[in-house]
Protein backbone atom coordinates (compact mmCIF):
# COMPACT_ATOMS: atom_id res chain seq x y z
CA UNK A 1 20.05 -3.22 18.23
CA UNK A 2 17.09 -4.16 16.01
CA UNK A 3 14.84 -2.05 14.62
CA UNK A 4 11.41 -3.99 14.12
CA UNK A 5 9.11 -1.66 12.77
CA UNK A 6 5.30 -2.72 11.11
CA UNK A 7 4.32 -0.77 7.94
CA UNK A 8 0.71 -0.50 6.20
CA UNK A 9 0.63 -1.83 2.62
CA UNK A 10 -2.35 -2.00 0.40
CA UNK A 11 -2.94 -3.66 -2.47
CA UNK A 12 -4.96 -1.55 -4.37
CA UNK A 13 -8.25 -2.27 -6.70
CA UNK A 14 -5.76 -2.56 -10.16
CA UNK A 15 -3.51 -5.59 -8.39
CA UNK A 16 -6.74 -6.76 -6.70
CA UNK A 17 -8.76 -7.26 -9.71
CA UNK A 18 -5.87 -8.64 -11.64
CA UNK A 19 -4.89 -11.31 -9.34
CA UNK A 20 -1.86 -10.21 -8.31
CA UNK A 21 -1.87 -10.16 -4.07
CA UNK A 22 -0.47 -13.60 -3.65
CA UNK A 23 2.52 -12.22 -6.39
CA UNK A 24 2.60 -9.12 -4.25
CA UNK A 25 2.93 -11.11 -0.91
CA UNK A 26 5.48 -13.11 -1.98
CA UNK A 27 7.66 -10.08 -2.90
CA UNK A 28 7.22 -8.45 0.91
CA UNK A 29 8.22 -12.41 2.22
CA UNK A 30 11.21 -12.99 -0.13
CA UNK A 31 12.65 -9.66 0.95
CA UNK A 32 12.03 -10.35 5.10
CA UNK A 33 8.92 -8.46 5.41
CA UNK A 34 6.96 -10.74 7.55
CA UNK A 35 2.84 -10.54 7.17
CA UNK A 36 1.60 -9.93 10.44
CA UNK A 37 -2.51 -9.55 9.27
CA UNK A 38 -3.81 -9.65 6.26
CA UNK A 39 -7.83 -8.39 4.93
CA UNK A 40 -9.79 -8.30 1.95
CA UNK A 41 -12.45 -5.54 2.02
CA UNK A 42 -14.41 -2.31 -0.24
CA UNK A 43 -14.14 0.55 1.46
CA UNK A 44 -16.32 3.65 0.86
CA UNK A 45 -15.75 6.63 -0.95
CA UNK A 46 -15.99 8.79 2.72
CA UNK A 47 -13.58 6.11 4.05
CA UNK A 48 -10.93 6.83 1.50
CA UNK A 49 -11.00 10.14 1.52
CA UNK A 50 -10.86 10.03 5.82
CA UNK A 51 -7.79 7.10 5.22
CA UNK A 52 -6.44 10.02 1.97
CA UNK A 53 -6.94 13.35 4.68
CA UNK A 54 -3.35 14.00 4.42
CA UNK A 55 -3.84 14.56 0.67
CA UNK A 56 -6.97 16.68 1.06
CA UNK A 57 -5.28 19.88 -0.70
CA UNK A 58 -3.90 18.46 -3.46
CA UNK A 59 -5.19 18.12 -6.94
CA UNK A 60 -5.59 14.10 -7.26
CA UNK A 61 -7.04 13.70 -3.61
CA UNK A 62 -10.72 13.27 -5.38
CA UNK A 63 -9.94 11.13 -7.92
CA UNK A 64 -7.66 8.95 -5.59
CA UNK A 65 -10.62 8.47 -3.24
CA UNK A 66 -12.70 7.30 -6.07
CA UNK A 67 -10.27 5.00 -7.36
CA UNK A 68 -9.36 3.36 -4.05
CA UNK A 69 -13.31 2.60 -3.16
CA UNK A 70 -13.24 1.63 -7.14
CA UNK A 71 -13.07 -2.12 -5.83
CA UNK A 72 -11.63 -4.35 -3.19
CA UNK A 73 -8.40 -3.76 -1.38
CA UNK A 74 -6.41 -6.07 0.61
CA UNK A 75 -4.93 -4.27 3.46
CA UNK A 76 -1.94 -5.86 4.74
CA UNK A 77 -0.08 -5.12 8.47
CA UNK A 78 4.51 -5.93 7.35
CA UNK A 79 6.51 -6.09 10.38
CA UNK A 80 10.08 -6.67 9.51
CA UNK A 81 13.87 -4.38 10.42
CA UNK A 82 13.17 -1.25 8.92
CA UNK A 83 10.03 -2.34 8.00
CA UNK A 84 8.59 1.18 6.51
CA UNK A 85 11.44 1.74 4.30
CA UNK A 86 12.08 -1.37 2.89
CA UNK A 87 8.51 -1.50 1.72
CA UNK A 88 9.00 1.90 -0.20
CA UNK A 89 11.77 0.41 -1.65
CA UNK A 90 10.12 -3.09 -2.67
CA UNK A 91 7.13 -0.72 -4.21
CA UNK A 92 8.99 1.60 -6.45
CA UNK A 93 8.46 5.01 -7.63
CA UNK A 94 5.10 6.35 -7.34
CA UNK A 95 4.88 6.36 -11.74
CA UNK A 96 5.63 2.92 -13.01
CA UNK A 97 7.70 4.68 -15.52
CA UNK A 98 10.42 5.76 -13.42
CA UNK A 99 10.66 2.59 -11.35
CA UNK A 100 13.41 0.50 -10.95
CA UNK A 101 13.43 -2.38 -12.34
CA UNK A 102 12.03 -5.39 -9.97
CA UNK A 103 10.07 -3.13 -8.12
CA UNK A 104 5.89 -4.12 -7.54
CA UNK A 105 5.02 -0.72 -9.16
CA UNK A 106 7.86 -1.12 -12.20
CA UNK A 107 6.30 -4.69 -12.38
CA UNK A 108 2.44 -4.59 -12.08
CA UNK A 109 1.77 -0.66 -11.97
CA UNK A 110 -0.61 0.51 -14.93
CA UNK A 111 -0.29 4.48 -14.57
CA UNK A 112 0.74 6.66 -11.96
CA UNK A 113 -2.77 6.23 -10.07
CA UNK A 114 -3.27 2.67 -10.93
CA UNK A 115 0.35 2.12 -9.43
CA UNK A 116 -1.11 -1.32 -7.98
CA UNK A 117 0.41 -1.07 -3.97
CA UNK A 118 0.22 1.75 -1.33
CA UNK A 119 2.88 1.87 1.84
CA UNK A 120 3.22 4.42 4.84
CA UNK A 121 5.67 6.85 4.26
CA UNK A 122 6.79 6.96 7.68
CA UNK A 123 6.21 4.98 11.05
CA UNK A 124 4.39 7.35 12.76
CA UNK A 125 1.91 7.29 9.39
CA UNK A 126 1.97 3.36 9.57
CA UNK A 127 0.72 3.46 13.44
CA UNK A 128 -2.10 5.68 12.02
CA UNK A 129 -2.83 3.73 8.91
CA UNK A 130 -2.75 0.18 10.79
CA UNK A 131 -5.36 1.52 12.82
CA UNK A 132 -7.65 3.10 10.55
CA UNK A 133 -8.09 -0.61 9.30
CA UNK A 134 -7.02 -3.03 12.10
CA UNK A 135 -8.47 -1.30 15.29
CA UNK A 136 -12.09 -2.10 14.54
């Protein structure tokens, strides 16, 4: 029985601006996530913090609105077995420090906000997520 799932990745405004989406790609392809849709785009402030809502009550929620409308993002649709989980995996600890080794964060992460990549944390997140920036 397979179990195709799609996941929501972003590259975020730290991997954007250094180049490093075609690095990232290549990753999610090498490791059988297959890119389904890919887009480049700045969103707002009020955008991030609608896309961030589940995060409204926590400390960072402000400043990881601000950082994610900081610059452009490339929001990518991965469809692949186990799609959601293999992504976390492939992306690494949320703090680049306590990555494993390989991972995209452990690799191109700066801090534990500029951690380079964002993935759902569940499918029924992704099915949200994907649509927040696919469904226009």
């Amino acid at each position: 029985m397979s179990n195709k799932e799609q996941t929501l990745s972003i590259i975020k405004p730290d991997a954007v601006e250094r180049n490093l989406a075609e690095k990232i790609k290549i990753i999610f392809s090498e490791n059988s996530l297959k890119i389904k849709e890919t887009k480049k785009l700045h969103i707002s402030k009020d955008e991030a913090a609608q896309f961030y809502k589940v995060h409204q009550a926590k400390p960072f929620y402000d400043q990881l609105c601000s950082y994610l409308s900081s610059g452009p993002i490339e929001v990518i649709i991965l469809e692949g077995e186990n799609a959601v989980l293999k992504n976390r995996e492939l992306m690494g600890a949320t703090d680049p420090k306590n990555a494993a080794d390989g991972t995209i964060r452990k690799l191109y992460g700066v801090s534990i906000d500029k951690n380079s990549v964002h993935g759902s944390d569940s499918v029924e997140n992704a099915r949200k997520e994907i649509d927040f920036f696919f469904k226009n």
